[in-house]
C-alpha atoms as a PDB file:
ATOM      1  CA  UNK A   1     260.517  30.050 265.857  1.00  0.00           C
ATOM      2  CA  UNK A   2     258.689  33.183 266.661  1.00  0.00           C
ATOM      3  CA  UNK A   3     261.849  35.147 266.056  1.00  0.00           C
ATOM      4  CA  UNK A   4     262.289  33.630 262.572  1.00  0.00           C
ATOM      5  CA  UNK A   5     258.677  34.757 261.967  1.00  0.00           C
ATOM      6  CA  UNK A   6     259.275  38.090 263.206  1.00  0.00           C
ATOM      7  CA  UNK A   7     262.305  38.079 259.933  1.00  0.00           C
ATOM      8  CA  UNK A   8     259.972  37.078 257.603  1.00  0.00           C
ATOM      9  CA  UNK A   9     257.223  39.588 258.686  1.00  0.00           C
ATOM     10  CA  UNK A  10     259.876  42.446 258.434  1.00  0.00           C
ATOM     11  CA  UNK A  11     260.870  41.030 254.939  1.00  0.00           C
ATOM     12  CA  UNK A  12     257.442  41.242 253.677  1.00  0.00           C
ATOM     13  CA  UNK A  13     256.905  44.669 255.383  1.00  0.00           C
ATOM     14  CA  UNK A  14     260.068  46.291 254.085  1.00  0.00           C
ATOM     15  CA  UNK A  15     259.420  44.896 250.217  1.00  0.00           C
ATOM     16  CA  UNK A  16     255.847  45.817 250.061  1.00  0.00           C
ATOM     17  CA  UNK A  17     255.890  49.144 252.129  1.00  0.00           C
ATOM     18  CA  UNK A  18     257.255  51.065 249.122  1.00  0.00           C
ATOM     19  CA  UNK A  19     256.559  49.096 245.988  1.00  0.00           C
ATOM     20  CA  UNK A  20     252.979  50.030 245.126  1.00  0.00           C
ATOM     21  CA  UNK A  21     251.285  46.784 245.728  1.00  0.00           C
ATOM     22  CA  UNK A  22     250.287  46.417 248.905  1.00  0.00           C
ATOM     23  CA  UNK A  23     251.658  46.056 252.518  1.00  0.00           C
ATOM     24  CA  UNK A  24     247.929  44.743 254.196  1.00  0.00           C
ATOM     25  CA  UNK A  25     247.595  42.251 251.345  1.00  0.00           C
ATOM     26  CA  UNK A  26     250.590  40.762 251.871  1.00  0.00           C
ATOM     27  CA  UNK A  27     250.486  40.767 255.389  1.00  0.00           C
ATOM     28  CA  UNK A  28     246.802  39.393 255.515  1.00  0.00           C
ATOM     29  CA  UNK A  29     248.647  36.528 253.323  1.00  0.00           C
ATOM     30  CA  UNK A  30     251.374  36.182 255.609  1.00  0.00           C
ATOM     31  CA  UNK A  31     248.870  36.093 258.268  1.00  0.00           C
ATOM     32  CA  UNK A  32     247.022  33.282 257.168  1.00  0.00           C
ATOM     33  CA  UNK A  33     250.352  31.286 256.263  1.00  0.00           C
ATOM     34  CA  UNK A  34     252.696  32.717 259.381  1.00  0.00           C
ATOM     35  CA  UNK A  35     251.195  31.828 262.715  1.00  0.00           C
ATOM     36  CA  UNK A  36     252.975  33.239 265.654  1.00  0.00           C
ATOM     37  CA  UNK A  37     252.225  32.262 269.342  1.00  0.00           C
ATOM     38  CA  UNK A  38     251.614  35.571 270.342  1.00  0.00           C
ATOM     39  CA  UNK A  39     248.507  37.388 271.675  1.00  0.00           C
ATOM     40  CA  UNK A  40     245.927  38.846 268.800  1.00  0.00           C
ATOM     41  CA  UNK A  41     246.460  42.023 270.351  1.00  0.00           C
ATOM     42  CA  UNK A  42     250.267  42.335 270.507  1.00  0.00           C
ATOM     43  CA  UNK A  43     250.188  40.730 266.362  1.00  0.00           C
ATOM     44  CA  UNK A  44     247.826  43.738 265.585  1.00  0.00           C
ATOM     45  CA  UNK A  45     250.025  46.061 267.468  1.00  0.00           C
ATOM     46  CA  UNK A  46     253.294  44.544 265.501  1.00  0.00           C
ATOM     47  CA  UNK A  47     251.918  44.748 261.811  1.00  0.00           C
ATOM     48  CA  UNK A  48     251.948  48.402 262.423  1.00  0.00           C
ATOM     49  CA  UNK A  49     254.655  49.025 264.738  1.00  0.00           C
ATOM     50  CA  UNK A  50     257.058  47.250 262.535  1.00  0.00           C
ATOM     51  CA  UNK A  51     256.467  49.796 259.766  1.00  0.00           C
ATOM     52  CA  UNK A  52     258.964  52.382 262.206  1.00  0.00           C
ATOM     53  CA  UNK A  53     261.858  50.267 261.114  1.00  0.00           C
ATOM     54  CA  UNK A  54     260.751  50.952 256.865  1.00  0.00           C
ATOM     55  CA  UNK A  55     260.639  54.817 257.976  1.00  0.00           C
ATOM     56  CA  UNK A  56     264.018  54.832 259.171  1.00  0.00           C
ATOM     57  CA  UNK A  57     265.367  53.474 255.590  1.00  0.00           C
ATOM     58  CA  UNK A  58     264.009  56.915 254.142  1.00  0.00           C
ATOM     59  CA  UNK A  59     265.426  59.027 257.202  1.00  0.00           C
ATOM     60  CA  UNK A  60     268.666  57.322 256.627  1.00  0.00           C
ATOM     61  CA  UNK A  61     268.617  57.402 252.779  1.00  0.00           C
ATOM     62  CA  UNK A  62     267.023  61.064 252.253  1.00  0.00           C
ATOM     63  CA  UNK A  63     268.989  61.889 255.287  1.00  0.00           C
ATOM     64  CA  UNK A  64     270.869  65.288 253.651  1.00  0.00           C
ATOM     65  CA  UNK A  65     268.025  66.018 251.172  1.00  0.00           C
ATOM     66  CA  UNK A  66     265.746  66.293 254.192  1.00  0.00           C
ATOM     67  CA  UNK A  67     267.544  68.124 256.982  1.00  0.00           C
ATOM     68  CA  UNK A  68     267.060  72.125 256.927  1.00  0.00           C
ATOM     69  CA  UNK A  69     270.352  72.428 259.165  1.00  0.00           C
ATOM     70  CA  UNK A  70     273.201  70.896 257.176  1.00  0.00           C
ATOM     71  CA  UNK A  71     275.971  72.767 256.806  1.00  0.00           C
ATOM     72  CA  UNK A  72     276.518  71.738 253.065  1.00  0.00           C
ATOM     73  CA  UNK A  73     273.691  73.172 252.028  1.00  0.00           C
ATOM     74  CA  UNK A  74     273.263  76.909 251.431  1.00  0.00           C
ATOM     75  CA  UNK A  75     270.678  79.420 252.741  1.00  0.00           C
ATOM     76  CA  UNK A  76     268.633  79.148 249.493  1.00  0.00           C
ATOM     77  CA  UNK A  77     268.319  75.224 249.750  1.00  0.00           C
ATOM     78  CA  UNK A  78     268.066  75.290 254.081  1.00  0.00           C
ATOM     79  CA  UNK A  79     264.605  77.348 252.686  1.00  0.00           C
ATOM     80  CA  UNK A  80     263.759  74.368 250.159  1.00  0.00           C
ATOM     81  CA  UNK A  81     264.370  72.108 252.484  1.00  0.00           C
ATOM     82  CA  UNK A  82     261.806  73.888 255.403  1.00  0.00           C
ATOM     83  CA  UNK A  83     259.301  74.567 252.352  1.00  0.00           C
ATOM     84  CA  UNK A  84     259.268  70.500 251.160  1.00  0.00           C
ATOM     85  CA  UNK A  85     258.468  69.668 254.648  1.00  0.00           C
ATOM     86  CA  UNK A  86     255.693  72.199 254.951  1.00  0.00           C
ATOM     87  CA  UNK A  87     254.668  70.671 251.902  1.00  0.00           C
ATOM     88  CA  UNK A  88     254.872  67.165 253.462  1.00  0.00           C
ATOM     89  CA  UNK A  89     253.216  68.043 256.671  1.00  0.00           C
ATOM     90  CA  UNK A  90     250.164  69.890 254.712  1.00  0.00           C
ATOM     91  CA  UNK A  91     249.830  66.711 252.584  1.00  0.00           C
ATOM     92  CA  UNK A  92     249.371  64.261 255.690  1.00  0.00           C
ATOM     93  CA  UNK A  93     246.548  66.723 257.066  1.00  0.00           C
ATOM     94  CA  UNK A  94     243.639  64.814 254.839  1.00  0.00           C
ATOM     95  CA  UNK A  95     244.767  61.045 255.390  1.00  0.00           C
ATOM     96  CA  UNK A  96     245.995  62.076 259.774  1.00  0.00           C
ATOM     97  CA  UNK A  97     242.393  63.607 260.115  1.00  0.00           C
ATOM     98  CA  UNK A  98     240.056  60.811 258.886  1.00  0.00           C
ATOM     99  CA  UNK A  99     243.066  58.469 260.583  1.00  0.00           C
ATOM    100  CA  UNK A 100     242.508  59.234 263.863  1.00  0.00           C
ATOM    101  CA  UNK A 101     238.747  59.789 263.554  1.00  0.00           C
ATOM    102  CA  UNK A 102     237.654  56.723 261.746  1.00  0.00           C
ATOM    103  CA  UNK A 103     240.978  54.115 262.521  1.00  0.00           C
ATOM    104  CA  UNK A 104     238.981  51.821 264.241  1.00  0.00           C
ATOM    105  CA  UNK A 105     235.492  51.890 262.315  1.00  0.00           C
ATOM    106  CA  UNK A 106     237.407  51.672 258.962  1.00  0.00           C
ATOM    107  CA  UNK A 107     239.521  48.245 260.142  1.00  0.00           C
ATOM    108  CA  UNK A 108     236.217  46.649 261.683  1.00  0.00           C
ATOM    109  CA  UNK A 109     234.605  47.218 258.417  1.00  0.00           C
ATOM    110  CA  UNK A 110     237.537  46.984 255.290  1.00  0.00           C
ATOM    111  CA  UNK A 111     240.174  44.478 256.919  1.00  0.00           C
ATOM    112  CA  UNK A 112     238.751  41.195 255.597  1.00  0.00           C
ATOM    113  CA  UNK A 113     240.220  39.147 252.210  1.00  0.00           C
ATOM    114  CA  UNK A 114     237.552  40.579 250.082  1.00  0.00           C
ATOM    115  CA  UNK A 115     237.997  44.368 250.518  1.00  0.00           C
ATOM    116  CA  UNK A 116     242.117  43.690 250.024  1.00  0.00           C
ATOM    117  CA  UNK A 117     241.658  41.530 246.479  1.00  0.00           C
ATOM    118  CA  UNK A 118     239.197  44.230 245.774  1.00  0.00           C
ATOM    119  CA  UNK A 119     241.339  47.233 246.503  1.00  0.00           C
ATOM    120  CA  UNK A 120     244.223  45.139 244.965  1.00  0.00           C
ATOM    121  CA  UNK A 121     242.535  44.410 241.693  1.00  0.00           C
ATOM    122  CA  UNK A 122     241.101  47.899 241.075  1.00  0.00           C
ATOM    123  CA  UNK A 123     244.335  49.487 241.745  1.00  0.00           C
ATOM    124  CA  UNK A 124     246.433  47.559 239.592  1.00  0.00           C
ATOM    125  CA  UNK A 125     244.022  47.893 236.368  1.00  0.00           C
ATOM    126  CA  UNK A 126     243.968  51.907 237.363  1.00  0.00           C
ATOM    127  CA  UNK A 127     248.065  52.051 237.219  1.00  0.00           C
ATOM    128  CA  UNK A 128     247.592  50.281 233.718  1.00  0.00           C
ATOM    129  CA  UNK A 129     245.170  52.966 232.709  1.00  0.00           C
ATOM    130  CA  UNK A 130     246.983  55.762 233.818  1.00  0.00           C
ATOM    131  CA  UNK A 131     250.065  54.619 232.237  1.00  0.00           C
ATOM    132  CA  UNK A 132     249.091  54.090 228.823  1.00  0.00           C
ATOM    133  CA  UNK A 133     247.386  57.677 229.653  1.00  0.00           C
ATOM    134  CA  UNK A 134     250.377  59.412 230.096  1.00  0.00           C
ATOM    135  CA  UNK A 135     252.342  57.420 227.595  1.00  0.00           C
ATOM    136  CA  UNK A 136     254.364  60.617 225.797  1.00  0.00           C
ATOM    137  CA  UNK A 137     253.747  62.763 227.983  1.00  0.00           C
ATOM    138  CA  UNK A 138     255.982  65.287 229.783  1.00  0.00           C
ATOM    139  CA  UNK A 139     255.170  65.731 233.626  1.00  0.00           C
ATOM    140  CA  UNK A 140     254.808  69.503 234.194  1.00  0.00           C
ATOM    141  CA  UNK A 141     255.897  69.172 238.012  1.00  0.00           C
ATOM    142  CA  UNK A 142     260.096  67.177 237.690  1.00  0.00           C
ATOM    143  CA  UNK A 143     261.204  69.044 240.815  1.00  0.00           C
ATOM    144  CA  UNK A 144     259.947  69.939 244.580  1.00  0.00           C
ATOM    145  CA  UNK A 145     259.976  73.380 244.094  1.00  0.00           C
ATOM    146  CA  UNK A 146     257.026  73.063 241.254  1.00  0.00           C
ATOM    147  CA  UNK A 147     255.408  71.143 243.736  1.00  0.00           C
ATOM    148  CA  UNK A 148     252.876  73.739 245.041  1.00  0.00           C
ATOM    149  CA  UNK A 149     251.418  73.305 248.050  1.00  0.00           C
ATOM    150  CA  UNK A 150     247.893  72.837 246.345  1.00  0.00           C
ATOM    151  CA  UNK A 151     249.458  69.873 244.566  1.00  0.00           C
ATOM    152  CA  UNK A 152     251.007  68.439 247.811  1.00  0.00           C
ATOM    153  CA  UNK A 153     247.425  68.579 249.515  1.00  0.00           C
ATOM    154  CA  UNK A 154     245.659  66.937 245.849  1.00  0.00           C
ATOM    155  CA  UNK A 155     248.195  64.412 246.741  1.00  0.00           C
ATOM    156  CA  UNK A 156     247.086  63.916 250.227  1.00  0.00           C
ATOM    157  CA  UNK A 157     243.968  63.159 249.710  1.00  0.00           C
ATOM    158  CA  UNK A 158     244.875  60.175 247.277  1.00  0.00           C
ATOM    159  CA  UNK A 159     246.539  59.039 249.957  1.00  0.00           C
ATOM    160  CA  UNK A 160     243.437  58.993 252.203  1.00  0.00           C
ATOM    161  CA  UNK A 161     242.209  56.392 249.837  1.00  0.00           C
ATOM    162  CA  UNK A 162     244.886  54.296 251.337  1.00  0.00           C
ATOM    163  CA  UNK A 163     243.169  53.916 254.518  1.00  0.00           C
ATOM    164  CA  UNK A 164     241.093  51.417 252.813  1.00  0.00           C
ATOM    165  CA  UNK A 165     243.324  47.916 253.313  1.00  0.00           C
ATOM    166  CA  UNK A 166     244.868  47.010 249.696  1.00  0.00           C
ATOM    167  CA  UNK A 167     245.097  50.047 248.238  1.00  0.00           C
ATOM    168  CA  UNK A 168     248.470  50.610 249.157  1.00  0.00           C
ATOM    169  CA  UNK A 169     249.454  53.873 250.620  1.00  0.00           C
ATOM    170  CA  UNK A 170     252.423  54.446 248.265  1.00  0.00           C
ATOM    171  CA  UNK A 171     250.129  52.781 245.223  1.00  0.00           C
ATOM    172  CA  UNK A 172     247.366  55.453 245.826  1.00  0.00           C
ATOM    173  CA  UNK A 173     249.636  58.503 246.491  1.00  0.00           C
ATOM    174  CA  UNK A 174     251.932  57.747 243.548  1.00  0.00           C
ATOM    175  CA  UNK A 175     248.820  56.795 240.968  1.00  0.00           C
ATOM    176  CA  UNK A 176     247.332  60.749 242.549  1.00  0.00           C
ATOM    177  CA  UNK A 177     250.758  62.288 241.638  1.00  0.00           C
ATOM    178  CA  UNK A 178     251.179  61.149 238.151  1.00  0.00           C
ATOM    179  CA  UNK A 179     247.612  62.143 237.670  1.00  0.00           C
ATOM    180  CA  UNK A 180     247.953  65.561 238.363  1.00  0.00           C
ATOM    181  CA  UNK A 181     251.434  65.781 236.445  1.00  0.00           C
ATOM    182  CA  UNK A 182     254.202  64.797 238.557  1.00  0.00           C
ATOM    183  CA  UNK A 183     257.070  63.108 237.140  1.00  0.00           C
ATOM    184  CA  UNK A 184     257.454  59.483 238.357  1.00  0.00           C
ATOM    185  CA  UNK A 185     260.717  60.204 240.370  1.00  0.00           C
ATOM    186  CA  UNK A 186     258.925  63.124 242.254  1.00  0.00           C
ATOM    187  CA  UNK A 187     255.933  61.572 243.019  1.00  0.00           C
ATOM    188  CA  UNK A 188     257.752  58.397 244.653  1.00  0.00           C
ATOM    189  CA  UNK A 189     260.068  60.285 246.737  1.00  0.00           C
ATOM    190  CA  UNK A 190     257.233  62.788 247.501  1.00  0.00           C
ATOM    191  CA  UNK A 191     255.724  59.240 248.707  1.00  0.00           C
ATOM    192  CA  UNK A 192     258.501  58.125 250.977  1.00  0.00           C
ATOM    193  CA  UNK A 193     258.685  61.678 252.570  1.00  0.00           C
ATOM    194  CA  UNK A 194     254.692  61.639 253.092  1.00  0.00           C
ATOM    195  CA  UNK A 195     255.425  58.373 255.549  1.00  0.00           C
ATOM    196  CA  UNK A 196     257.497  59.715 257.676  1.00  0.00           C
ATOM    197  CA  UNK A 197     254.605  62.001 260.067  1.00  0.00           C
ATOM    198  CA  UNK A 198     252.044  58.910 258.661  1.00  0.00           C
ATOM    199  CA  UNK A 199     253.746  55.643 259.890  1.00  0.00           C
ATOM    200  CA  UNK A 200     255.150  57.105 262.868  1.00  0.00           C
ATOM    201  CA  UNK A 201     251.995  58.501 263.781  1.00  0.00           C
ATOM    202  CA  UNK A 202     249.905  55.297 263.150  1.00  0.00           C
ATOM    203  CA  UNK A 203     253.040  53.369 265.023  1.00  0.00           C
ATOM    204  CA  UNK A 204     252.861  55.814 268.151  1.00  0.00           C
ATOM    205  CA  UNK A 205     249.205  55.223 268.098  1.00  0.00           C
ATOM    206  CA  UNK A 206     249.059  51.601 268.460  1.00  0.00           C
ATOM    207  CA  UNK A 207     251.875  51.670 270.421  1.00  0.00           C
ATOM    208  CA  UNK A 208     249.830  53.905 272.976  1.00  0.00           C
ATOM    209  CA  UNK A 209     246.658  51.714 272.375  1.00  0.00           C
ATOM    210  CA  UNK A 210     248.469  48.422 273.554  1.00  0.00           C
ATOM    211  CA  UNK A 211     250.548  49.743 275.889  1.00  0.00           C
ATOM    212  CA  UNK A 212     254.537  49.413 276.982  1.00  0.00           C
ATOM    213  CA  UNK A 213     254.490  46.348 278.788  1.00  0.00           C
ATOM    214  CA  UNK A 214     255.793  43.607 276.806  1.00  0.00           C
ATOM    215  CA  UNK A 215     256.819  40.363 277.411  1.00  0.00           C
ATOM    216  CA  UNK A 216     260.569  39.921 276.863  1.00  0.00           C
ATOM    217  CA  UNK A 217     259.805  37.145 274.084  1.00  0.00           C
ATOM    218  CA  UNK A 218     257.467  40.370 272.466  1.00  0.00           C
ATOM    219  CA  UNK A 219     260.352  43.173 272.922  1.00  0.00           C
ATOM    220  CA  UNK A 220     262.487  40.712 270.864  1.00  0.00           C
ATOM    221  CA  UNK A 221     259.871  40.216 268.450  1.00  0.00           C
ATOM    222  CA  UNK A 222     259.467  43.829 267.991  1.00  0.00           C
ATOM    223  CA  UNK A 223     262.736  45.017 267.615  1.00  0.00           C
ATOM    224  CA  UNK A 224     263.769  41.657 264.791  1.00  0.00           C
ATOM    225  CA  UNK A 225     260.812  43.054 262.714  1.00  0.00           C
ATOM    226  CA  UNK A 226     261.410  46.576 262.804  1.00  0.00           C
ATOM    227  CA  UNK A 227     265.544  45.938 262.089  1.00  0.00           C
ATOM    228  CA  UNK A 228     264.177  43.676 259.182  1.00  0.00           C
ATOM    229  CA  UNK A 229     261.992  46.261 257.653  1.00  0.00           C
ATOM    230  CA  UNK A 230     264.470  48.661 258.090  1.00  0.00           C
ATOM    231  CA  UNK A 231     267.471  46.625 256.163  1.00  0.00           C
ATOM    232  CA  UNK A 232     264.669  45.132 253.525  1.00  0.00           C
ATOM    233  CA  UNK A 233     263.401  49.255 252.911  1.00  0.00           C
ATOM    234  CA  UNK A 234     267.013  49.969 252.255  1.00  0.00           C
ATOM    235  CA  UNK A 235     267.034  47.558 249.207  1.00  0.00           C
ATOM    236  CA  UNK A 236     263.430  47.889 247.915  1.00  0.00           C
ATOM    237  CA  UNK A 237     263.709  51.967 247.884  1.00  0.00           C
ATOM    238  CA  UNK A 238     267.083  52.054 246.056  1.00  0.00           C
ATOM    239  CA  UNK A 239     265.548  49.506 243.858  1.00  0.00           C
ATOM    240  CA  UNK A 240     262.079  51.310 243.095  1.00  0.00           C
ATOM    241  CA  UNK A 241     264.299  54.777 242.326  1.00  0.00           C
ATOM    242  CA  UNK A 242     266.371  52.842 239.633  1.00  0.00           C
ATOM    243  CA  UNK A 243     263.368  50.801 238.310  1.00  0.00           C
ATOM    244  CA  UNK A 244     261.416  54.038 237.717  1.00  0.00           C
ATOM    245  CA  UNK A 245     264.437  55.730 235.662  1.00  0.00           C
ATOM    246  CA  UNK A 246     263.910  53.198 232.580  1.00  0.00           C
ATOM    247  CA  UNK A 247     259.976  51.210 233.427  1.00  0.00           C
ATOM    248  CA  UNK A 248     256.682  52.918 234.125  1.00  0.00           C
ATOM    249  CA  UNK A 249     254.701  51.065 237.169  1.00  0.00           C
ATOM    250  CA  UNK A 250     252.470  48.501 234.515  1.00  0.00           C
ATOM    251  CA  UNK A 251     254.231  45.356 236.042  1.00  0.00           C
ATOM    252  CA  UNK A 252     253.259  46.381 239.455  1.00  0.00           C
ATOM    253  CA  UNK A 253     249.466  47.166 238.046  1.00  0.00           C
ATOM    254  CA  UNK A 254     249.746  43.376 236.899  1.00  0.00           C
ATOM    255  CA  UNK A 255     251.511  41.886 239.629  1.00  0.00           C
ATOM    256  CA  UNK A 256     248.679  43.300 241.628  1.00  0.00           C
ATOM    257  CA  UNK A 257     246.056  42.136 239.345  1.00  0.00           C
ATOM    258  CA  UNK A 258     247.482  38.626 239.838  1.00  0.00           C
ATOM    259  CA  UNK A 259     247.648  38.751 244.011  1.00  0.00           C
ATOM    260  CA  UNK A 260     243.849  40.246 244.142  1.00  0.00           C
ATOM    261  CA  UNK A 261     242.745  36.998 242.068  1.00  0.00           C
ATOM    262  CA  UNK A 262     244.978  34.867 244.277  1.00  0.00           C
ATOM    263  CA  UNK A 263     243.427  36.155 247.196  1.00  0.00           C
ATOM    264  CA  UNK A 264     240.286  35.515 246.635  1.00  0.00           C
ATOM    265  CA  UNK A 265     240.560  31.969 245.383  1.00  0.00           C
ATOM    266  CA  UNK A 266     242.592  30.873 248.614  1.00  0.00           C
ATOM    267  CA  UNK A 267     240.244  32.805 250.976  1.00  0.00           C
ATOM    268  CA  UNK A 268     237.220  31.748 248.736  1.00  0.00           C
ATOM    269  CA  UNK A 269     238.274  28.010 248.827  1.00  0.00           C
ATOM    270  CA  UNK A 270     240.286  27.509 252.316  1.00  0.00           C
ATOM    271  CA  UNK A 271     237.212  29.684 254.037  1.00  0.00           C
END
């Protein structure tokens, strides 16, 4: 049963990693509704850990855009490629930072129902705002090479306000970009590309906090999560990158609207 859970888990991770409504509040959900007999520390460890498998969907899927040594590209575009990871790497310097300093202070504090129907709620009526905002208007940045490394770091600082559970760390980077003119397309795949350094960092970190002694029954757990995520990412990216091409992100702004409320009914009522 455990491995079945595991499944689920990654389902739920590799949906609501990249559509901008919320891994932690789904997971807090899941949580609640999802009980695995495992230890408290090993589940904490997972709910991150399992997040490695969703980063390997954008490896495999950005695979040629983001490698500076493939032969098909030319000189010009091996440069491109070096400069959008620059770009990437001085965007995760804001949210890595106040990471590593503050990871356990801010979880003690923010991971409770509350803060994530909060976060959830607030976030979703901001996307609403900001879309009827920009209704008409034409992003300035539609390509990585307007993306100047002043705008990359702008954008990593949004995404510090992901730290806070609920907020959603594509949610908050993607409502940053739009904000300061990038085109929806940009700023999503600008988001993917930020999680690479971010989730493998916060994965190597718990990773090293619990240890690398597991129980077989936890390897298998492990691995069934993080091959879930990975095959669920897969769908839900390709899915976000067509959905932006003809919607804006409104339904997601309502969808979360709609999951804070939920939230804090059931936790209000069952607790």
């Amino acid at each position: 049963m455990d491995l079945i859970r595991a499944i689920l888990f990654g389902i739920i991770e590799g949906l609501t990693e990249w559509l901008p409504i919320s891994s932690t509040g789904h997971m807090i959900l899941a949580e609640e509704w999802i009980k695995m007999d495992l230890s408290a520390k090993f589940m904490e460890m997972f709910l991150v850990v399992i997040q490695f498998g969703a980063i390997l969907a954008v490896i495999v899927l950005y695979f040629h855009k983001l490698n500076p040594f493939s032969g098909r590209k030319s000189t010009v575009q091996k440069r491109e490629t070096v400069s959008l990871w620059m770009k990437v790497l001085c965007a995760c310097v804001p949210a890595g930072i106040i990471g590593v300093l503050f990871d356990d202070p801010i979880n003690a504090l923010f991971y409770n129902y509350k803060t994530v129907a909060i976060t959830l709620i607030l976030y979703g009526v901001f996307f609403i705002l900001v879309e009827n905002r920009n209704r008409g208007r034409i992003p300035s940045i539609r390509n990585f090479s307007s993306l100047s490394y002043r705008t990359a770091f702008i954008i990593g600082i949004f995404q510090v306000l992901a730290l806070i559970p609920g907020t959603s760390r594509s949610g908050a980077t993607i409502l940053g970009a739009i904000l300061i003119g990038t085109s929806r397309e940009i700023a999503a795949e600008f988001t993917f590309f930020l999680a690479i350094p971010i989730m493998f960092g916060a994965s190597l970190l718990k990773m090293v906090k619990f240890g690398f002694a597991y129980t077989p029954m936890e390897a298998w757990v492990l691995l069934l999560g993080m091959l879930t995520a990975f095959l669920v990412s897969v769908f839900a990216i390709r899915f976000l990158m067509g959905y932006i091409k003809k919607h804006d992100f409104k339904p997601f702004g309502y969808y979360r609207i709609i999951l804070g409320i939920v939230v804090l009914l059931y936790f209000g009522l069952v607790h």
